[in-house]
Protein backbone atom coordinates (compact mmCIF):
# COMPACT_ATOMS: atom_id res chain seq x y z
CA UNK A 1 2.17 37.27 18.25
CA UNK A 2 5.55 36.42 17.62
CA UNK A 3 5.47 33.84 20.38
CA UNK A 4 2.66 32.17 19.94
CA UNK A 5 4.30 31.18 16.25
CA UNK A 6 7.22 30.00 18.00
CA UNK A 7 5.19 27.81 20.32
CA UNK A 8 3.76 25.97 16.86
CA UNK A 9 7.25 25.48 15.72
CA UNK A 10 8.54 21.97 16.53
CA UNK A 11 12.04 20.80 16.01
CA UNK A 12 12.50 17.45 13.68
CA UNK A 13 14.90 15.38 12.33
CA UNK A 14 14.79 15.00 8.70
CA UNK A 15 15.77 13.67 5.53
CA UNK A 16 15.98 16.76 2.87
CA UNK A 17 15.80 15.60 -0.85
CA UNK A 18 15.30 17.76 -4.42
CA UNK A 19 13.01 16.65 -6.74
CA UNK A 20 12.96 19.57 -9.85
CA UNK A 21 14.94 21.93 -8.24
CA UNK A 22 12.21 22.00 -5.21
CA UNK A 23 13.33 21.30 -1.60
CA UNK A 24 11.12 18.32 -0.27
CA UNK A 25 11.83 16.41 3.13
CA UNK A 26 10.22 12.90 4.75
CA UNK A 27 11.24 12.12 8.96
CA UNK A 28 14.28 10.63 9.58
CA UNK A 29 12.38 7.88 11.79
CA UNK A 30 11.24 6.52 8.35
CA UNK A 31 14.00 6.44 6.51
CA UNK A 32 16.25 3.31 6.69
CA UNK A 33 18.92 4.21 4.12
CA UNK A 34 19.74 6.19 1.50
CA UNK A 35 21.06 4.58 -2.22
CA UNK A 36 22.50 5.80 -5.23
CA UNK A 37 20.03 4.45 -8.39
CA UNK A 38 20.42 1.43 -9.79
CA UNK A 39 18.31 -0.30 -12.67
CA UNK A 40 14.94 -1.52 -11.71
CA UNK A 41 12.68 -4.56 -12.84
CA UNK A 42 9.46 -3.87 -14.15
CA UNK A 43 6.92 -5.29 -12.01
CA UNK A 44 3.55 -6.61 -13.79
CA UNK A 45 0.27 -5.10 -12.76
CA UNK A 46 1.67 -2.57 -10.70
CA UNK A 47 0.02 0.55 -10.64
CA UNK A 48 1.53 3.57 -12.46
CA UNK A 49 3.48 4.56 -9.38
CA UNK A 50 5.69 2.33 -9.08
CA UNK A 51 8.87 2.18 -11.70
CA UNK A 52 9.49 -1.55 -10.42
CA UNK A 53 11.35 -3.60 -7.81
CA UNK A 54 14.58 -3.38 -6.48
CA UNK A 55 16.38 -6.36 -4.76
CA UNK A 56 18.17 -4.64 -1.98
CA UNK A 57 20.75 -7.40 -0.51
CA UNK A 58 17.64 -9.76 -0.92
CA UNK A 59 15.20 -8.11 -0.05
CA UNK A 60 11.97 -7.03 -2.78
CA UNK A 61 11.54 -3.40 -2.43
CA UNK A 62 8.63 -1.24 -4.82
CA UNK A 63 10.18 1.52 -6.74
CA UNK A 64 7.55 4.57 -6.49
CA UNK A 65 8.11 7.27 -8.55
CA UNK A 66 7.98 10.68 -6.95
CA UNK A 67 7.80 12.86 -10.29
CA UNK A 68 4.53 11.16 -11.27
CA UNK A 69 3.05 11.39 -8.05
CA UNK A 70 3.17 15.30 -8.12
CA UNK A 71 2.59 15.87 -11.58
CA UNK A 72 6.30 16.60 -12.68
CA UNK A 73 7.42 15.69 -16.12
CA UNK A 74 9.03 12.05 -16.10
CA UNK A 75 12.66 11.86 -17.19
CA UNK A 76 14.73 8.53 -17.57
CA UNK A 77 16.84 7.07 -14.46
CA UNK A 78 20.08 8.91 -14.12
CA UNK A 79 23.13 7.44 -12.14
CA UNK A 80 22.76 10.93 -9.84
CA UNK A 81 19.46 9.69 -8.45
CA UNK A 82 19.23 8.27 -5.16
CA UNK A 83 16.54 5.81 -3.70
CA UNK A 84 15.21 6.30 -0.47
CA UNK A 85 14.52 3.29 1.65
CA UNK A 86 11.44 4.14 3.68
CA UNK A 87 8.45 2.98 5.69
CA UNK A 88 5.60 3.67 3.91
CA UNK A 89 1.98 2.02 4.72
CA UNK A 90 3.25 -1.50 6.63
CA UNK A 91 6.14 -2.18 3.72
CA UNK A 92 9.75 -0.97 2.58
CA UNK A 93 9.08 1.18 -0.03
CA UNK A 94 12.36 3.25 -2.51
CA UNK A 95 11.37 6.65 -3.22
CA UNK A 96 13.27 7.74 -6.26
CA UNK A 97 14.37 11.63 -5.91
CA UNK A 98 16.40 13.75 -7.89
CA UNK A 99 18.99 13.41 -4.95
CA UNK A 100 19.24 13.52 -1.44
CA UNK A 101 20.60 16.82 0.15
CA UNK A 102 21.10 15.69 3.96
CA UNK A 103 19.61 14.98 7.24
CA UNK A 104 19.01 18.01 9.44
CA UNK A 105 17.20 19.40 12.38
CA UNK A 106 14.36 21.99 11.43
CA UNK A 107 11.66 23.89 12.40
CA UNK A 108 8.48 22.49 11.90
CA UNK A 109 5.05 24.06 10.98
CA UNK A 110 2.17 22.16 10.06
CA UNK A 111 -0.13 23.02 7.71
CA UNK A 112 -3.53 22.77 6.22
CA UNK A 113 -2.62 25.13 3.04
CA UNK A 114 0.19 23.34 1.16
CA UNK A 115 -1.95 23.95 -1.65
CA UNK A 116 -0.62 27.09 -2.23
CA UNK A 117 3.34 25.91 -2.32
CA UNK A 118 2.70 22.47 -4.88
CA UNK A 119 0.40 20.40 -6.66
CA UNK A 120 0.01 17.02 -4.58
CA UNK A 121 -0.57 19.15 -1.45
CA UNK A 122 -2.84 16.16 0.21
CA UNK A 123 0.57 14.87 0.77
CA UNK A 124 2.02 17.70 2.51
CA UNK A 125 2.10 17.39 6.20
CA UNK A 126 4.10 20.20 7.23
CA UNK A 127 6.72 23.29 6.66
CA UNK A 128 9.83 23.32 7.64
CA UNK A 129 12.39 26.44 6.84
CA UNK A 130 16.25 25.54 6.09
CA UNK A 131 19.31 26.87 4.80
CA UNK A 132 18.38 27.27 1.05
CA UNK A 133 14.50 28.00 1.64
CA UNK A 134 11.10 26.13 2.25
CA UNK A 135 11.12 22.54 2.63
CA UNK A 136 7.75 20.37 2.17
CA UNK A 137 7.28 17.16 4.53
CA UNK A 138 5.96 14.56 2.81
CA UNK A 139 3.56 12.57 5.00
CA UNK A 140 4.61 8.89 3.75
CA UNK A 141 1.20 7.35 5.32
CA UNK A 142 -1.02 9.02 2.97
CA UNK A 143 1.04 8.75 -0.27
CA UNK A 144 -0.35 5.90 -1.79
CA UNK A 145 -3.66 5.10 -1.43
CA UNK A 146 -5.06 1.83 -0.17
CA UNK A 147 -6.19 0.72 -3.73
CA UNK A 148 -2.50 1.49 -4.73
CA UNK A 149 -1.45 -0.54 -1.36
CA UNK A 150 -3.65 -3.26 -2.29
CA UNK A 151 -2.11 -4.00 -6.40
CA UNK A 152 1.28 -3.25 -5.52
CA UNK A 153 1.21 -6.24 -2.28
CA UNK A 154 -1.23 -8.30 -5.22
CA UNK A 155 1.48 -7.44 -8.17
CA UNK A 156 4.43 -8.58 -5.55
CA UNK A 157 2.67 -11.89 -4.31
CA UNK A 158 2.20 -12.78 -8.00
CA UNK A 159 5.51 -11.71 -9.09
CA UNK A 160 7.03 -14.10 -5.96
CA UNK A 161 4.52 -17.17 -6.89
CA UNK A 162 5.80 -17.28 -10.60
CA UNK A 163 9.47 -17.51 -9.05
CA UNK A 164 10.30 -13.66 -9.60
CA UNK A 165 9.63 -13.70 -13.85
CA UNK A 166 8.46 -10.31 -15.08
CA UNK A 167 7.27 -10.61 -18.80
């Protein structure tokens, strides 16, 4: 029995964040760089999940905010945050987390019952056990839905057709 558990174990590079003291972790192949928070600009007709844009050495990047996505209390922008620069759905996206822990080389388990470890658990791909305890994989592709896709590429074509003002 013991074996056949190993055999569904699969070793993966990752990028290991906290968000509220819980261990949370998205593959390193989607992660182009890691930032220490900076202020924001609101972005018009966004949908709730994102905070704003970012203009990261010219480039317009969405701001989605992890707490709201899994039902976790919002708190204001604190200079210990980071941003994570990641792939997410055909665009850049910066995932704001409580702050990045480091990359590492797990064991992997997916799972159908993430359910039972957080609220959000649609966006749980997999398991993955480290040093300090369990560690969710978030599953980038199915964190925003396409309606969310959709406003924030319509919020960001408007916001670059009026020249970048934000009311």
């Amino acid at each position: 029995m013991a074996d056949a558990q190993k055999s569904e174990l699969l070793m993966e590079d990752l990028l290991i964040f906290e968000q509220s003291g819980q261990q949370y972790a998205v593959r390193s192949s989607v992660v182009r760089e890691v930032l220490r928070a900076f202020s924001a600009v609101p972005l018009p007709n966004a949908p709730p999940i994102v905070e704003g844009i970012l203009n990261v050495r010219g480039e317009i990047i969405p701001l989605l905010d992890m707490r709201r996505r899994f039902g976790l209390p919002a708190r204001p922008l604190s200079v210990t945050d980071h941003f994570v620069i990641a792939w997410e759905g055909g665009r850049w996206v910066a995932l704001r987390v409580d702050r990045v822990l480091n990359f590492e080389r797990l064991p992997v388990k997916k799972t159908r019952d993430a359910g039972k470890y957080v609220s959000g658990s649609e966006l749980i791909e997999a398991v993955a056990s480290g040093p300090e305890g369990m560690v969710l994989i978030h599953d980038l592709g199915r964190f925003l839905a396409s309606a969310e896709r959709d406003a924030i590429g319509s919020a960001l074509s408007a916001a670059a057709a009026s020249g970048g003002k934000t009311k």
